[in-house]
C-alpha atoms as a PDB file:
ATOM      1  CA  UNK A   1     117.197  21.547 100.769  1.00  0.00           C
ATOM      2  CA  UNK A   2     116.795  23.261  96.859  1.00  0.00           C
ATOM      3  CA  UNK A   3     119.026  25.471  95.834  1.00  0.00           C
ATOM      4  CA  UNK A   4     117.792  28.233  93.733  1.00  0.00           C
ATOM      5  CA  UNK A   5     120.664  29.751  91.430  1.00  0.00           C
ATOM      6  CA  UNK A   6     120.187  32.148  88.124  1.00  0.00           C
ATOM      7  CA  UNK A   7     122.500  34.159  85.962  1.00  0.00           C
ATOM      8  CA  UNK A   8     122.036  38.107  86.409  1.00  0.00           C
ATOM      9  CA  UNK A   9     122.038  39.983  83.244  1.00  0.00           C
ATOM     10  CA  UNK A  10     123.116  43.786  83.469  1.00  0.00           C
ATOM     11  CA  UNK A  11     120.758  45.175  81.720  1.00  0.00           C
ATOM     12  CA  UNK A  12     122.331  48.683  80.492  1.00  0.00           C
ATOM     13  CA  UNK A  13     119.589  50.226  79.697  1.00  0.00           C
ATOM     14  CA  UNK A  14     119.053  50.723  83.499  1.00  0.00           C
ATOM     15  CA  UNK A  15     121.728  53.328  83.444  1.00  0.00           C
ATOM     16  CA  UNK A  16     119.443  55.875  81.516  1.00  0.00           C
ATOM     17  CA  UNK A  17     116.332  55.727  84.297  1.00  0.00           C
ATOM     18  CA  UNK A  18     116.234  58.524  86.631  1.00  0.00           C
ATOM     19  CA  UNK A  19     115.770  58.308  90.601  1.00  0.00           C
ATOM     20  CA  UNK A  20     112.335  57.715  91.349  1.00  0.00           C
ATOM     21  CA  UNK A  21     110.207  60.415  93.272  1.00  0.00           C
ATOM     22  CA  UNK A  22     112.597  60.959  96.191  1.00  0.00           C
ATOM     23  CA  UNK A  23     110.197  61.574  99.351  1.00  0.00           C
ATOM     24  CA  UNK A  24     107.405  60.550  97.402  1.00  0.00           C
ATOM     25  CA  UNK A  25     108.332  57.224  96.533  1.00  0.00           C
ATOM     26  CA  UNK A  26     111.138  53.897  96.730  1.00  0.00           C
ATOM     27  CA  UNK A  27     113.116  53.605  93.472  1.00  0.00           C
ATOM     28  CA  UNK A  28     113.057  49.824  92.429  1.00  0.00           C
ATOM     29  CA  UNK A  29     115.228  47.563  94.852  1.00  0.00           C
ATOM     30  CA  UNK A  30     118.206  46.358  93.576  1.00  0.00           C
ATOM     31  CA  UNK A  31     120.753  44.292  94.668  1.00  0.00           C
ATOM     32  CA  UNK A  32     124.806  43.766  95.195  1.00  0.00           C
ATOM     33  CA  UNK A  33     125.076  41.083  93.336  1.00  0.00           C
ATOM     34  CA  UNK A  34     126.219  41.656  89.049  1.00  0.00           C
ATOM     35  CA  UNK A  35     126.669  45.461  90.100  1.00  0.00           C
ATOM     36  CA  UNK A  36     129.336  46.884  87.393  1.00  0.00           C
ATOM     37  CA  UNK A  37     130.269  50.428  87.262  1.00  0.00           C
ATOM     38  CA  UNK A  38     129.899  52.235  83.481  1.00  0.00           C
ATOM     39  CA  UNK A  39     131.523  55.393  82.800  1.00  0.00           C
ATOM     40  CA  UNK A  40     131.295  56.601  86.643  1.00  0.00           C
ATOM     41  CA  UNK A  41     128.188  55.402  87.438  1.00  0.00           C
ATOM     42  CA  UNK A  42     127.018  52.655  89.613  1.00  0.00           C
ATOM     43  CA  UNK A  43     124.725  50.160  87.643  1.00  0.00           C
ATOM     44  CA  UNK A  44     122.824  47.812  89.903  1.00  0.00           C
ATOM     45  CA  UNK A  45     119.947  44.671  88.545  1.00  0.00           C
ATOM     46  CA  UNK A  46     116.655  45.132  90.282  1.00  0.00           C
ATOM     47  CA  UNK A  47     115.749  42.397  92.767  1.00  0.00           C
ATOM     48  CA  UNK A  48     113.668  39.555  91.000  1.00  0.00           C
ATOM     49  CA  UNK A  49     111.852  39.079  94.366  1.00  0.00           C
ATOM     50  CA  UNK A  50     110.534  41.952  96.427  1.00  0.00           C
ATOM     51  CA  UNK A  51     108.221  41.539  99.173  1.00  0.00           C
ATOM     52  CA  UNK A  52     106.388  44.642 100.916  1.00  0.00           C
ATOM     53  CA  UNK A  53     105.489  45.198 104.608  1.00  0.00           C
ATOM     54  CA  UNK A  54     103.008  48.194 105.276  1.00  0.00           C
ATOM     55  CA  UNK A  55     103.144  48.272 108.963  1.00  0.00           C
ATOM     56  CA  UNK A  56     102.395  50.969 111.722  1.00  0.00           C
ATOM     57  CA  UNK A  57     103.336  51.682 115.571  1.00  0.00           C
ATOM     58  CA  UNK A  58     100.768  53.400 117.726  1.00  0.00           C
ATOM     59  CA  UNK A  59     102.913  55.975 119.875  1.00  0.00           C
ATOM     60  CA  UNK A  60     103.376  54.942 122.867  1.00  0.00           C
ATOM     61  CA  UNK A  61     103.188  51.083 122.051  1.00  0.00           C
ATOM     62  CA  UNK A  62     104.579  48.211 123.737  1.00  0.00           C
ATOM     63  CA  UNK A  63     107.817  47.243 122.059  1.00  0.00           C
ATOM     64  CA  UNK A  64     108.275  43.586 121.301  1.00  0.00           C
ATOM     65  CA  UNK A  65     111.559  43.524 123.259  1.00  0.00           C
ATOM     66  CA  UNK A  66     113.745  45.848 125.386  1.00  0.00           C
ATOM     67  CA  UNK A  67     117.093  45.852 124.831  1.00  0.00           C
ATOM     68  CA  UNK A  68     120.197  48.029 125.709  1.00  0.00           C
ATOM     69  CA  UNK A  69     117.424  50.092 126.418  1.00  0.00           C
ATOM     70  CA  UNK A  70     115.582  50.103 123.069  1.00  0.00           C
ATOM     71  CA  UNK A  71     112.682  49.028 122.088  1.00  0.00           C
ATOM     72  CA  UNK A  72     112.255  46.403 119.607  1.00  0.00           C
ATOM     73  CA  UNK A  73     109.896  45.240 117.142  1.00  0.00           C
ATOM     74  CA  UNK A  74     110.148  42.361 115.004  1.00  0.00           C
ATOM     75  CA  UNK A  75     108.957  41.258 111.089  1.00  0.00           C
ATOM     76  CA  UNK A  76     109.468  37.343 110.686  1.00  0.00           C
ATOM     77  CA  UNK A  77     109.942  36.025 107.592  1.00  0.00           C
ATOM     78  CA  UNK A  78     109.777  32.274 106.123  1.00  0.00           C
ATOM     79  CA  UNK A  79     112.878  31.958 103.662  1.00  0.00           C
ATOM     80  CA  UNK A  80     111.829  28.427 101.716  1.00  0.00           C
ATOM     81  CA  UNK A  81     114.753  28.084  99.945  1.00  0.00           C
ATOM     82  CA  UNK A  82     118.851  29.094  99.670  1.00  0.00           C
ATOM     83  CA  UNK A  83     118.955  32.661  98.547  1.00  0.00           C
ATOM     84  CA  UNK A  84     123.047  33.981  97.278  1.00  0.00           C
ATOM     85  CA  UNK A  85     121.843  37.650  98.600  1.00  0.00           C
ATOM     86  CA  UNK A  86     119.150  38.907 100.733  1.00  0.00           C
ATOM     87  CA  UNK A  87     117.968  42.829 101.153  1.00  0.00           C
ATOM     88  CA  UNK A  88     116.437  44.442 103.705  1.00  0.00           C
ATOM     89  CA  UNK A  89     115.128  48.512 103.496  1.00  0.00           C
ATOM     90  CA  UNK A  90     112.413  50.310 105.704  1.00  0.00           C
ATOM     91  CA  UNK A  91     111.318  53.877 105.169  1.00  0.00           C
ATOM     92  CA  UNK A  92     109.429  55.506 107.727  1.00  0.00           C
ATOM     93  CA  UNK A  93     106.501  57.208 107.351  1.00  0.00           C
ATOM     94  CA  UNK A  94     105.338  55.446 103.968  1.00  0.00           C
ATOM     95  CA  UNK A  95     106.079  57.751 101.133  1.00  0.00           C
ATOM     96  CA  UNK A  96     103.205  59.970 100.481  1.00  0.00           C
ATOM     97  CA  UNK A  97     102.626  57.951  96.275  1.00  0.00           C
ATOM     98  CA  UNK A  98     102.792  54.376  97.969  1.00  0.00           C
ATOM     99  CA  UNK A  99      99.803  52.212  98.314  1.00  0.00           C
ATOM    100  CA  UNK A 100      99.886  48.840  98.874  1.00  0.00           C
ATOM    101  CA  UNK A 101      99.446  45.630  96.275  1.00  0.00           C
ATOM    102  CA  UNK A 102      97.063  42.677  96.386  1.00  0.00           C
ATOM    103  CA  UNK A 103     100.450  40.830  96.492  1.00  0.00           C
ATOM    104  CA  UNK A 104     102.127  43.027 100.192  1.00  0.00           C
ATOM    105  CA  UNK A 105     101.514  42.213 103.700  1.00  0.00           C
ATOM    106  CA  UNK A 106      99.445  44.710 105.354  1.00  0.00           C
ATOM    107  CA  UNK A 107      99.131  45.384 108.786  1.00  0.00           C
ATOM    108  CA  UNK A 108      95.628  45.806 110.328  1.00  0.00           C
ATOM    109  CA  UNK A 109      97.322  48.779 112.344  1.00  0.00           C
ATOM    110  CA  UNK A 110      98.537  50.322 109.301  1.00  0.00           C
ATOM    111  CA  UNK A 111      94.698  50.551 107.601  1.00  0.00           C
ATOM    112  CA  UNK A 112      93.493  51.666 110.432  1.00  0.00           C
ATOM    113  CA  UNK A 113      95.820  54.677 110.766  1.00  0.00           C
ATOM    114  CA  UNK A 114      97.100  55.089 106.895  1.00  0.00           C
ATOM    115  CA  UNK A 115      96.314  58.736 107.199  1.00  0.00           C
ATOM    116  CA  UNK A 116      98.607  59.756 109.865  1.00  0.00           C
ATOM    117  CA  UNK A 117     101.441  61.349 108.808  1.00  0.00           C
ATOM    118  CA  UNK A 118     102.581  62.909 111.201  1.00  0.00           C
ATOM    119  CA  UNK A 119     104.191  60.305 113.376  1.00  0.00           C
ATOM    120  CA  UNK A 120     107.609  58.367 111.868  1.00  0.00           C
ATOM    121  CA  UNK A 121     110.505  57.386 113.806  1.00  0.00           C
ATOM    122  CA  UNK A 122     114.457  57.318 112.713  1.00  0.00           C
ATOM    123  CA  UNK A 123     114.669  53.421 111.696  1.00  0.00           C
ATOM    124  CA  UNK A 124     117.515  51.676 112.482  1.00  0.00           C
ATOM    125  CA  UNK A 125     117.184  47.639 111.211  1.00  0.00           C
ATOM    126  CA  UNK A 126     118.815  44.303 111.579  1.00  0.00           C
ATOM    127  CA  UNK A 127     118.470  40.600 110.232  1.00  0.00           C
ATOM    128  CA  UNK A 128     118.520  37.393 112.311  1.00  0.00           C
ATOM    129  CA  UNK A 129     118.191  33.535 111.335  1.00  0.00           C
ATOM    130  CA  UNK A 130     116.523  31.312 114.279  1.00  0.00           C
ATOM    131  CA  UNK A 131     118.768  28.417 114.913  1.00  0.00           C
ATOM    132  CA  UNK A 132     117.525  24.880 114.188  1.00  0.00           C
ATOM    133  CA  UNK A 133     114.116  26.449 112.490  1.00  0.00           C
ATOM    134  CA  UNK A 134     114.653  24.430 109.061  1.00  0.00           C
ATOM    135  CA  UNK A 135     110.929  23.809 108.218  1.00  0.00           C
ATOM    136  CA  UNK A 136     107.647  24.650 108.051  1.00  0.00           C
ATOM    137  CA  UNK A 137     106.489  22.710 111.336  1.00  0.00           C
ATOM    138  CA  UNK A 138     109.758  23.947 113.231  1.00  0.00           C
ATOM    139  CA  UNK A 139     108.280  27.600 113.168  1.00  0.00           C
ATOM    140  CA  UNK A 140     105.519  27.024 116.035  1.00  0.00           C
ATOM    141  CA  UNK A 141     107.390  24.525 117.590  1.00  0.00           C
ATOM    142  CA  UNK A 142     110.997  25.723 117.944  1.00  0.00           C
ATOM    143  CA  UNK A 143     110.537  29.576 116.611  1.00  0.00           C
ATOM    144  CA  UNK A 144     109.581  30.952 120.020  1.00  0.00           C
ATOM    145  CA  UNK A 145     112.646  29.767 121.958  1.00  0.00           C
ATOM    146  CA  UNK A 146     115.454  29.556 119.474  1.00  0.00           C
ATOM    147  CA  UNK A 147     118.426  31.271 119.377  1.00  0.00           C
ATOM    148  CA  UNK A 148     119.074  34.142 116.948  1.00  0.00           C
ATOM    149  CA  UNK A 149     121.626  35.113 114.858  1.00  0.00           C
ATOM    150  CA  UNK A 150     122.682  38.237 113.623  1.00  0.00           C
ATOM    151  CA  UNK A 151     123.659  39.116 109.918  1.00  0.00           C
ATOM    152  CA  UNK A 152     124.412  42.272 110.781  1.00  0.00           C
ATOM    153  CA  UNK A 153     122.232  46.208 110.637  1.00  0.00           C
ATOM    154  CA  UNK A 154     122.128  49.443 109.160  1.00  0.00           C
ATOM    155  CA  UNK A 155     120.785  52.937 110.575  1.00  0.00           C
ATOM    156  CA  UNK A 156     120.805  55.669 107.714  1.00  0.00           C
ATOM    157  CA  UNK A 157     121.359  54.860 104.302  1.00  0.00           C
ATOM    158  CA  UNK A 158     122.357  57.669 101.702  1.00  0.00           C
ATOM    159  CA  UNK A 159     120.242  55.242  98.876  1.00  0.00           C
ATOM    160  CA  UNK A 160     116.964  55.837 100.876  1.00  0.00           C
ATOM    161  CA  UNK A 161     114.575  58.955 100.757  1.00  0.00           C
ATOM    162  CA  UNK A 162     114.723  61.991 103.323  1.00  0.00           C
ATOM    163  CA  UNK A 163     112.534  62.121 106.125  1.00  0.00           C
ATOM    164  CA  UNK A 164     109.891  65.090 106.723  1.00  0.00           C
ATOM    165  CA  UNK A 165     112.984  66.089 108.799  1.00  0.00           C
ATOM    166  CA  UNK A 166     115.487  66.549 105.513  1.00  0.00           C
ATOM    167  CA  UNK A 167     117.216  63.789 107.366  1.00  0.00           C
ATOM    168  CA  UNK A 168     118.603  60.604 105.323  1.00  0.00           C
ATOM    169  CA  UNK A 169     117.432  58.681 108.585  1.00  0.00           C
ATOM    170  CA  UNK A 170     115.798  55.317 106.722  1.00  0.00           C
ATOM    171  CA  UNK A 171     117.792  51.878 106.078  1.00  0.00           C
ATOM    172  CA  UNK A 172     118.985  49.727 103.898  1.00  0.00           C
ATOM    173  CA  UNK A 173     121.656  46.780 104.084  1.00  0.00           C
ATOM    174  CA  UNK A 174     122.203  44.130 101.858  1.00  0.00           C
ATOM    175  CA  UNK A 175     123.957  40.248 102.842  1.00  0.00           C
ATOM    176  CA  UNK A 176     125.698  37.878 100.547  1.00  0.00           C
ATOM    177  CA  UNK A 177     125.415  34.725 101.637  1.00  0.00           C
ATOM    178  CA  UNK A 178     128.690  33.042 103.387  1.00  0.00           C
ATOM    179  CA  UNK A 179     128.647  29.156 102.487  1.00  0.00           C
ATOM    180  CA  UNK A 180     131.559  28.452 104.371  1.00  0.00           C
ATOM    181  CA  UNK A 181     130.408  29.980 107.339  1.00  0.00           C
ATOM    182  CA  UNK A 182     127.362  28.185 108.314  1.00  0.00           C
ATOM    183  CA  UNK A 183     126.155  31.231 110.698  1.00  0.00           C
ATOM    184  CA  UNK A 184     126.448  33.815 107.660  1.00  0.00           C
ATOM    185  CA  UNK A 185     124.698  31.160 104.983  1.00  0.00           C
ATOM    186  CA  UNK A 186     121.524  32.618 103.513  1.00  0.00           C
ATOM    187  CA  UNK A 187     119.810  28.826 104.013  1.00  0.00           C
ATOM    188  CA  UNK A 188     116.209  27.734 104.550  1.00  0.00           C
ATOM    189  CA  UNK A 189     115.033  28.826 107.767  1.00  0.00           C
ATOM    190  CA  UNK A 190     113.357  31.326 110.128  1.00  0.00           C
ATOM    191  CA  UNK A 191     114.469  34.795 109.804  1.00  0.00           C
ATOM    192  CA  UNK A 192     113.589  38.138 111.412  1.00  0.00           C
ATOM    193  CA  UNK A 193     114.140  42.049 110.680  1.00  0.00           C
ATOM    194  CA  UNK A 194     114.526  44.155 113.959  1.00  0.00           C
ATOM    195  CA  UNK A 195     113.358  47.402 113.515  1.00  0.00           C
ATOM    196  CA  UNK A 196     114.238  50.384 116.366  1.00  0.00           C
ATOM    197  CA  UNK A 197     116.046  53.988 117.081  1.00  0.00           C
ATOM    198  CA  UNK A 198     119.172  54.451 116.896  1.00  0.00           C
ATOM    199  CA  UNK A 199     118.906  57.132 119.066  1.00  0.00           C
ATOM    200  CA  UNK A 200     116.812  57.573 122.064  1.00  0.00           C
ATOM    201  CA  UNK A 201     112.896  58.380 120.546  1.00  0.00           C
ATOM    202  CA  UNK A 202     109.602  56.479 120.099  1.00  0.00           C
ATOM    203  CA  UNK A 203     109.210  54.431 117.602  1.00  0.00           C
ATOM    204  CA  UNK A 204     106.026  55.370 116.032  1.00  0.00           C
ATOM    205  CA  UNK A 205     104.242  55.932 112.993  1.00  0.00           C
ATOM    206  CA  UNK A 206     103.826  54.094 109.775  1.00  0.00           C
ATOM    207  CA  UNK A 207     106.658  52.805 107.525  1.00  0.00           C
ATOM    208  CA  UNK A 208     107.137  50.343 104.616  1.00  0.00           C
ATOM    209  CA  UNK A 209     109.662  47.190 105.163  1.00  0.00           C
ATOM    210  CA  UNK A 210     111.037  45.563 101.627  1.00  0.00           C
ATOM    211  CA  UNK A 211     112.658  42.005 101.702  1.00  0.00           C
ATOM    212  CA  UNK A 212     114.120  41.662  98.290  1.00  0.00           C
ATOM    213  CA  UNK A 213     116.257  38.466  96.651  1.00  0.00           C
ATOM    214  CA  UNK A 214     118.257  38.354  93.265  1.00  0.00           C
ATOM    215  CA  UNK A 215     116.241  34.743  92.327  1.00  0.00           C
ATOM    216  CA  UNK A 216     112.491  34.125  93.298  1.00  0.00           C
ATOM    217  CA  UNK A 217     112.158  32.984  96.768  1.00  0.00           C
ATOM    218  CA  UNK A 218     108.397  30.187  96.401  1.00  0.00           C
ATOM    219  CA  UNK A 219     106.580  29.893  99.080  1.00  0.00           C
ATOM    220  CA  UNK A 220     108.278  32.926 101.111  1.00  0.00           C
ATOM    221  CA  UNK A 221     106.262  34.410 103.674  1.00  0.00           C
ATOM    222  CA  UNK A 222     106.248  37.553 106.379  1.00  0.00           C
ATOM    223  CA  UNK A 223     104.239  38.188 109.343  1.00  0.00           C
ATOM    224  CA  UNK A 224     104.183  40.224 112.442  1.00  0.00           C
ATOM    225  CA  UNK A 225     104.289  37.422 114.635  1.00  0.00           C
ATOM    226  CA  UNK A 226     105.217  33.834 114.840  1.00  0.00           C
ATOM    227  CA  UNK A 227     102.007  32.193 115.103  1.00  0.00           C
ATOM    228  CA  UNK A 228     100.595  34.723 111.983  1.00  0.00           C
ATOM    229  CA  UNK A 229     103.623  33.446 109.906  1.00  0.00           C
ATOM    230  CA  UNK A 230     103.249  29.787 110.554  1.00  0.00           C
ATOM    231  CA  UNK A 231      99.264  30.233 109.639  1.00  0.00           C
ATOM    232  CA  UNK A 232     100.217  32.012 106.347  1.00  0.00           C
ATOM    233  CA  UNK A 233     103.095  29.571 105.278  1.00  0.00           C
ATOM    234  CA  UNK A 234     101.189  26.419 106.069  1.00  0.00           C
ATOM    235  CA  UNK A 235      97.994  27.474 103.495  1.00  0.00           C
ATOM    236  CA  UNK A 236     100.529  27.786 100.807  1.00  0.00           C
END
């Protein structure tokens, strides 16, 4: 198992840049960890890593789990190496200035219906690590029957952009990793963001899910399903 670690530089020149586009658009991702606080204001380091998840939900569409009366869809994610922090934001709908990159994971759902604006849903997220899912063979094999843990969720987030509604309804949560707690280490593995309501409503609509980490993450990958994420690890 590599461990990836890096020294953070503040960078103070971040201080001077402005909030970028509200409704319109995310401001860059940036993470926990070397956050210092200069006369008043919160200065935060960008996450070296970002990946980007343009994804849609037809209304009406079967969830990928019901529970406590929810429905549930999942993003799974192939984490190849020990990360010290791990972020996790959705937005929904996709802000109206965001496009995606050669370099994001778009859904086929999402092209189809990138002009729909209409539908979005109040997101409420959490992150999970498959136990015993410590390579890139153990994802088809094991990933479909493993237990999950939890890191933890979010449901609004005063950092993210308003809604249509006016509403600061999107997400954001950020983990450190716990090395003495084996169930709260950020290690090599199988991971998943659960996306839902938190209160009763559809979840429908487009919306944009970021993954971001404060050293590069090689070889990281994110998929809809299990099978689609151990096709796209194993051709890298």
């Amino acid at each position: 198992m590599k461990k990836l670690t890096g020294t953070l530089a503040i960078v103070l020149a971040v201080a001077s840049l402005s909030f970028i586009g509200g409704d319109d658009k995310l401001d860059k991702f940036k993470a926990d960890m070397g956050k210092q606080t200069k006369l008043g204001k919160e200065i935060r380091v960008p996450y070296t890593d970002v990946l980007s998840y343009y994804g849609y939900v037809k209304p009406g569409g079967a969830p990928d789990e019901t529970r406590d009366g929810k429905k549930y869809y999942y993003l799974y994610i192939w984490i190849p190496a020990v990360a010290p922090e791990i972020g996790i934001r959705m937005a929904s709908p996709v802000p109206s200035k965001m496009t995606p990159e050669k370099t994001d994971f778009v859904a086929a759902d999402y092209t189809a219906n990138s002009t729909d604006t209409k539908n979005y849903f109040d997101t409420w997220i959490t992150l999970e690590r498959a136990d015993g899912v410590t390579s890139t063979a153990d994802i088809a094999t094991k990933g479909k029957t493993a237990k999950w843990n939890s890191y933890g969720s979010n449901d609004d987030s005063s950092e993210m952009p308003a809604q249509p509604s006016g509403s600061n309804y999107n997400s954001l949560m950020r983990i450190t990793s716990e090395t003495s707690n084996p169930l709260k280490s950020l290690v090599v593995g199988l991971y998943r963001v659960g996306f839902t309501t938190y209160k009763t409503g559809e979840v429908q609509g487009s919306f944009i899910a970021q993954v971001g980490a404060p050293v590069k993450l090689p070889g990281v990958g994110m998929a809809k399903t299990i099978d689609e994420l151990s096709a796209q690890v194993a051709k890298k």
